[in-house]
Protein backbone atom coordinates (compact mmCIF):
# COMPACT_ATOMS: atom_id res chain seq x y z
CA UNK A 1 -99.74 -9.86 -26.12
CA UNK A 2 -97.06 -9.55 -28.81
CA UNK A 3 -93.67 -9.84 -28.46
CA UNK A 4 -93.11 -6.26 -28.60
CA UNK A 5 -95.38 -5.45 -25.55
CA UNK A 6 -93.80 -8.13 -23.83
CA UNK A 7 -90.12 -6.46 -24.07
CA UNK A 8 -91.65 -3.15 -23.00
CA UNK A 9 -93.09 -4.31 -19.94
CA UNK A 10 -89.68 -6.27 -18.89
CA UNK A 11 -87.69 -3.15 -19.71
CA UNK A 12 -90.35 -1.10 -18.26
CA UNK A 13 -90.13 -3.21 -14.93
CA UNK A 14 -86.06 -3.55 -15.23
CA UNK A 15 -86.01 0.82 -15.23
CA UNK A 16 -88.37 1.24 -12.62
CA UNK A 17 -86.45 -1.12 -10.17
CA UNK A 18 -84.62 1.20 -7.36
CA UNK A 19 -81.36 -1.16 -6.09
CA UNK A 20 -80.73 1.61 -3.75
CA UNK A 21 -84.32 1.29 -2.11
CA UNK A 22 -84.65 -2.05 -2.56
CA UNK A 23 -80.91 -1.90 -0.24
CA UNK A 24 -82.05 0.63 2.12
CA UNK A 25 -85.60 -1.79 2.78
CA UNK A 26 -83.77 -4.92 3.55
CA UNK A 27 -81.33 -3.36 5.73
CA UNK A 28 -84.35 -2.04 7.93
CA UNK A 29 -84.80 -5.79 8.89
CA UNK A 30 -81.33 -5.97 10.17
CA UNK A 31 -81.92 -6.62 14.37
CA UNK A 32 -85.48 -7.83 13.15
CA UNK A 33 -86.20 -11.27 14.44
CA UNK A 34 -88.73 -14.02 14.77
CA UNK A 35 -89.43 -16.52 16.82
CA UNK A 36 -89.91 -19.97 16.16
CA UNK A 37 -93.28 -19.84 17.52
CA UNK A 38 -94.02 -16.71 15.15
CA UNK A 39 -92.31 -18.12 12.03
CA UNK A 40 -94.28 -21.90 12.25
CA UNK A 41 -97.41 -19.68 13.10
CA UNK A 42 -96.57 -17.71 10.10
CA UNK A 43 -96.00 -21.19 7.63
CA UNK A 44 -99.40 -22.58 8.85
CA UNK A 45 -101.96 -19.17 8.06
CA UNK A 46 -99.72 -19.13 4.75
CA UNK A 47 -100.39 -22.75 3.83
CA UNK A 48 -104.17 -22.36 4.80
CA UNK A 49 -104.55 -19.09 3.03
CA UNK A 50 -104.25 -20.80 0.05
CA UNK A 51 -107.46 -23.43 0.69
CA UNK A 52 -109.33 -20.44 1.53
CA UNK A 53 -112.55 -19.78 -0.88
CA UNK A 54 -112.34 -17.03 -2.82
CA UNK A 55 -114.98 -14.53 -1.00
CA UNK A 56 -112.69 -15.29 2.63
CA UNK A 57 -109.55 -14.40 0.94
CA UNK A 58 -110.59 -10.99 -0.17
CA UNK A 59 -110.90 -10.31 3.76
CA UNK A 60 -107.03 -10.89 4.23
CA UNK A 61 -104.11 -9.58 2.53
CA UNK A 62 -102.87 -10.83 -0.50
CA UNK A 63 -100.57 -13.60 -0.28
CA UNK A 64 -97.57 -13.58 -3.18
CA UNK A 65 -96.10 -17.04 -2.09
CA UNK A 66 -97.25 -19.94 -3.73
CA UNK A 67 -97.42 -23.67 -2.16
CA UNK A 68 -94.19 -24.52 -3.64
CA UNK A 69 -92.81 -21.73 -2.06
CA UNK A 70 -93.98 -22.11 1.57
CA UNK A 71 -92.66 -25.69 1.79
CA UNK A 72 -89.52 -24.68 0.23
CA UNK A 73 -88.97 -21.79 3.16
CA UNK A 74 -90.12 -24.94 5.55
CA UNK A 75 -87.33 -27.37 4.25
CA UNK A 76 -84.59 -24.16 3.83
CA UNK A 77 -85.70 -23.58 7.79
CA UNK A 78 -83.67 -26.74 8.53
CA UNK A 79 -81.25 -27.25 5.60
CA UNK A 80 -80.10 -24.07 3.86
CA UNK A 81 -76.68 -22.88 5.14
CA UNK A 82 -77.40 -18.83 4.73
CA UNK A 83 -81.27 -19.41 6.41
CA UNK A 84 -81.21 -22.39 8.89
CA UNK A 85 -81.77 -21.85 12.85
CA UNK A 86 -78.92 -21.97 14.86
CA UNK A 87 -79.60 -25.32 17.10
CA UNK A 88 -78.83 -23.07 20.34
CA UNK A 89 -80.94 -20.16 19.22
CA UNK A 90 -84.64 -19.62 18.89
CA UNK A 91 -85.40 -17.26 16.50
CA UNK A 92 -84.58 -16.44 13.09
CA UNK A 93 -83.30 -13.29 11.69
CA UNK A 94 -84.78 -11.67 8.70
């Protein structure tokens, strides 16, 4: 890949993106919650997805988020100001 197809594809990928939609599809989650049970549930398949062989993983969607990833969402869970729980609530809103 040259450098040339390399700038197409970003500026290819940077036209194609739709703020509006991209808008319109996270406010659908507003009111959308999960609950603590769900989201741990949801952290354990994730991090076990990724020991999976090969031929089990094509039986399951394809998961985008790496290892890194997953713990960081764990430690944000407790930490991050704009994601943590609320201590008096029990589920999280997407």
């Amino acid at each position: 890949m040259s450098y040339h197809d390399l700038f197409r594809g970003v500026m290819k990928l940077f036209n194609q993106y739709d703020a509006d939609k991209h808008l319109r599809l996270m406010k659908s989650f507003t009111g959308s919650y999960l609950t603590e049970h769900q989201f741990t549930q949801f952290l354990g398949k994730s991090r076990s997805y990724q020991c999976l062989p090969a031929r089990d993983k094509k039986h399951f969607p394809y998961m985008e988020l790496t290892d890194n990833q997953i713990n960081m969402v764990a430690k944000a869970y407790d930490n991050d100001d704009n994601f943590k729980r609320e201590h008096e609530e029990n589920g999280i809103n997407l």
